[in-house]
Protein backbone atom coordinates (compact mmCIF):
# COMPACT_ATOMS: atom_id res chain seq x y z
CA UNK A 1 55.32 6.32 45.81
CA UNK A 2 57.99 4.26 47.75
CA UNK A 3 58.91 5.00 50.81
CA UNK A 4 61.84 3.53 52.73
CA UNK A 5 61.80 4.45 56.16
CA UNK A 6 65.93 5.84 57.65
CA UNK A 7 66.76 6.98 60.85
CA UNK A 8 67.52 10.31 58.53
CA UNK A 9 64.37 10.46 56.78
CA UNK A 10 61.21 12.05 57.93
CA UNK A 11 59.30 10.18 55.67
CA UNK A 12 60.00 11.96 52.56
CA UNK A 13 61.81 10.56 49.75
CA UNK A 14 63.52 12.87 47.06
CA UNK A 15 63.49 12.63 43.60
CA UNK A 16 66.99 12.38 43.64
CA UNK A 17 66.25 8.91 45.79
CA UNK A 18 63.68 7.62 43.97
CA UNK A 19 65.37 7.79 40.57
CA UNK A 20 68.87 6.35 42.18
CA UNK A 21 66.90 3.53 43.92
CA UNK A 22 65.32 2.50 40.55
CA UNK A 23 68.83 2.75 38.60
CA UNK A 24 70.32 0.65 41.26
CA UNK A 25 67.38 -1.87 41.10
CA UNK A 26 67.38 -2.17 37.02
CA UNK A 27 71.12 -2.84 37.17
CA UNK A 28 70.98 -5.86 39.40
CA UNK A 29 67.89 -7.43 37.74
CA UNK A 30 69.80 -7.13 34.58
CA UNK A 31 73.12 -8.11 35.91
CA UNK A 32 71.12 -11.42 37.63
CA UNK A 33 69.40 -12.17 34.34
CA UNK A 34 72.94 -11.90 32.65
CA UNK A 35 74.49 -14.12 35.17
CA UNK A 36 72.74 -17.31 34.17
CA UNK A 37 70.55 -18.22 31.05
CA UNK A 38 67.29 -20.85 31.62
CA UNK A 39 67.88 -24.14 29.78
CA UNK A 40 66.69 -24.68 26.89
CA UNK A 41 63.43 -26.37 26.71
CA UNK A 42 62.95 -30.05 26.98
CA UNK A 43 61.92 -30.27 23.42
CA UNK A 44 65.23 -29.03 21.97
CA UNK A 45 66.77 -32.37 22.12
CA UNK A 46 63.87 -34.34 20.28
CA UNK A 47 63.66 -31.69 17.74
CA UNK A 48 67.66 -32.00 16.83
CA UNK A 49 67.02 -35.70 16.84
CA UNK A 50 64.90 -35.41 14.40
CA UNK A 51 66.68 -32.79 12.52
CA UNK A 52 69.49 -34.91 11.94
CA UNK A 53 67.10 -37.80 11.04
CA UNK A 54 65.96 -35.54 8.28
CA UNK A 55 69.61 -34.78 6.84
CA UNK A 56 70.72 -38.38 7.66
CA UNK A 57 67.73 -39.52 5.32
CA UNK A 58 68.61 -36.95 2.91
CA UNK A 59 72.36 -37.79 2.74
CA UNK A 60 71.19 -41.51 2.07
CA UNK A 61 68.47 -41.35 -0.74
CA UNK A 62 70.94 -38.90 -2.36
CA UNK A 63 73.64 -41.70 -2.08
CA UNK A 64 70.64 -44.30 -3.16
CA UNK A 65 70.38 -42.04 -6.07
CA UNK A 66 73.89 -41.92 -7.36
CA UNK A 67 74.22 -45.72 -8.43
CA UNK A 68 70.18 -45.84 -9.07
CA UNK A 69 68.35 -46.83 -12.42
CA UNK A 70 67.01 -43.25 -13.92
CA UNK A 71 63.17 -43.59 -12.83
CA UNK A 72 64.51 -44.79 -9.22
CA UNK A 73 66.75 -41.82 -9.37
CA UNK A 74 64.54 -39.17 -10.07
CA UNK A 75 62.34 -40.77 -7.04
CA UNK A 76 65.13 -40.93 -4.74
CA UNK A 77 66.21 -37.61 -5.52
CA UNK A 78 62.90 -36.13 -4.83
CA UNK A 79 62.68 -38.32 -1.51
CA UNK A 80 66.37 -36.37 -0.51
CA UNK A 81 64.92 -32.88 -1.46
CA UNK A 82 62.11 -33.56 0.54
CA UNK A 83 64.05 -34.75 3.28
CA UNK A 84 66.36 -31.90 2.77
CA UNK A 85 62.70 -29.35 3.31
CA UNK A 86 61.95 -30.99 6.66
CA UNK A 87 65.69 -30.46 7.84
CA UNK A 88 65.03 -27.07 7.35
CA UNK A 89 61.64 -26.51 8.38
CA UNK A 90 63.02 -28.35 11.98
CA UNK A 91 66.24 -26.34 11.78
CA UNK A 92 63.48 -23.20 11.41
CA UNK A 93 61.50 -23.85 14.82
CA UNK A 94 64.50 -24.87 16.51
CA UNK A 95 66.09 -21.31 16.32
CA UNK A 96 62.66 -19.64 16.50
CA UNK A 97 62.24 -22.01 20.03
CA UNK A 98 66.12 -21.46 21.31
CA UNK A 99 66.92 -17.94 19.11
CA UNK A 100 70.24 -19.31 17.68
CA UNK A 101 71.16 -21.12 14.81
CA UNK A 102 70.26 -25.19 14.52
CA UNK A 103 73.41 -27.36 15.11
CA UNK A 104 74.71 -27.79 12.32
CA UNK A 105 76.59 -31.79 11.86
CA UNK A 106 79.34 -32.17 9.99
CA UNK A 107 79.83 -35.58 8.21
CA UNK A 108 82.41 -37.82 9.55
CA UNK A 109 85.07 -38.70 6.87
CA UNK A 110 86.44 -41.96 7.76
CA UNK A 111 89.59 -44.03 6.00
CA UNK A 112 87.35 -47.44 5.88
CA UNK A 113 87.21 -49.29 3.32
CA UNK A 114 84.80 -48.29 1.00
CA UNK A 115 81.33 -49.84 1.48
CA UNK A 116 78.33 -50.51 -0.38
CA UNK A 117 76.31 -47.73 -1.85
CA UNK A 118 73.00 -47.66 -0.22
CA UNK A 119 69.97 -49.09 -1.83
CA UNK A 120 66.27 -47.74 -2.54
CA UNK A 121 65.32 -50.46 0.42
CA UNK A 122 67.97 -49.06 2.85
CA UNK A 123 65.99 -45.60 2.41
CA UNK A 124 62.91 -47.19 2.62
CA UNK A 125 63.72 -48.55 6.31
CA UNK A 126 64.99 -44.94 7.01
CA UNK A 127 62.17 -43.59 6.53
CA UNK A 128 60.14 -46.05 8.29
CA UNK A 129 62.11 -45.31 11.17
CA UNK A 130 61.90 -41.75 10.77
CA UNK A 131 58.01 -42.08 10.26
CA UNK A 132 57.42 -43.84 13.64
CA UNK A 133 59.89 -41.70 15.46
CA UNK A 134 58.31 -38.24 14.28
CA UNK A 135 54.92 -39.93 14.84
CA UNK A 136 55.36 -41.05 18.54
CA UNK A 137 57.30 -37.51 18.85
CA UNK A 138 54.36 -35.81 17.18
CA UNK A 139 52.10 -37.13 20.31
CA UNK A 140 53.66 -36.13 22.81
CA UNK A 141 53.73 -32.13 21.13
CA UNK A 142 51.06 -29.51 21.11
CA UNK A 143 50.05 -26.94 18.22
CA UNK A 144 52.39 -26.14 15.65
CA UNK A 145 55.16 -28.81 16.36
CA UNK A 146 52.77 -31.27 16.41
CA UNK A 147 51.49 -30.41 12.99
CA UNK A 148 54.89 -30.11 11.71
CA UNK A 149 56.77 -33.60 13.12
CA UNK A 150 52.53 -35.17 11.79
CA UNK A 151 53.28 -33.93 8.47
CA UNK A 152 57.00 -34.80 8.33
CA UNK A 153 55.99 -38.74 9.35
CA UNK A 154 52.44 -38.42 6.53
CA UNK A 155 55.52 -37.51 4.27
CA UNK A 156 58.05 -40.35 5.07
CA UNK A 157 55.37 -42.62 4.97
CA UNK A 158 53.94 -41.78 1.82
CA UNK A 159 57.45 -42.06 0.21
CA UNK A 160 58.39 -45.54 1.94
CA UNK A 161 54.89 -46.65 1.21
CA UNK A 162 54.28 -45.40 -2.45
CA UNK A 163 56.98 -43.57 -4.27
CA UNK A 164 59.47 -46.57 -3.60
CA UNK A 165 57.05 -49.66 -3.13
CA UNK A 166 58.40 -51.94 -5.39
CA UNK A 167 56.49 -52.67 -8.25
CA UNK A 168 53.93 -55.77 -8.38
CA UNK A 169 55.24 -59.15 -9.53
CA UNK A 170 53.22 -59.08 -12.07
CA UNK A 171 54.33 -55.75 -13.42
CA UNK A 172 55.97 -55.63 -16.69
């Protein structure tokens, strides 16, 4: 039991006391942890990085795709879909880790001149880039996020690598 010592008190505290001194503690430790909310953790930042990598990649193989020869298409479109799974996995952990919604990017509309469609090689470099980035990211993570940036990286890999190596020169 808790006893607060007063120049009124003879060393008994009432009920009545006991329950108002709790009340009056719960209110301020909720009121403090309403006052202020920790930041989020370190990792948030690399994680949206490469959670706009992922939809960045997607948006290109699916532009790749548009002007693309029909077997290169169906590649490139399975390179965006896949792309397109890891945003989503990455927007997944990031509200599990910060319990709201992942940002969201809109794309920026711009009154340019139009430029060049992208090509099966300009994917291929962003997904090289995306490999080595969720690689070295991948290292410096523990346990599930690890595993998950490892895979996304085996994954970009594998499609720069073999699902849009060109052909041989000596291919038909």
């Amino acid at each position: 039991m808790l006893l607060v010592p007063s120049a009124t008190d003879t060393g008994n505290v009432s009920r009545r006391r006991l329950l108002a001194g709790a009340a009056t503690l719960a209110v301020l430790g909720v009121s403090a942890a309403a006052c202020g909310s920790p930041p989020p953790p370190p990792e948030v930042d690399e994680l949206t990085a490469q959670l706009d990598r992922a939809r960045a990649d997607s948006r290109l193989a699916t532009d790749a795709a548009a002007t693309a020869d029909p077997p290169l298409e169906q590649t490139l479109t399975a390179v965006a879909a896949e792309r397109d799974a890891h945003a989503r996995a990455l927007g997944d952990e990031l509200t599990r880790l910060v319990g709201t919604e992942a940002p969201t990017t809109t794309p920026s509309t711009s009154t340019a001149a139009a430029v060049k469609p992208p090509t099966a090689r300009d994917v291929v470099a962003a997904l090289r880039r995306s490999a080595e980035s969720a690689t070295e990211l991948a290292t410096q993570m523990s346990g599930y996020r690890a595993g998950l940036l490892g895979s996304i990286a085996a994954a970009c890999t594998a499609a720069a690598v073999v699902a849009l190596a060109p052909p041989p020169k000596d291919a038909p």
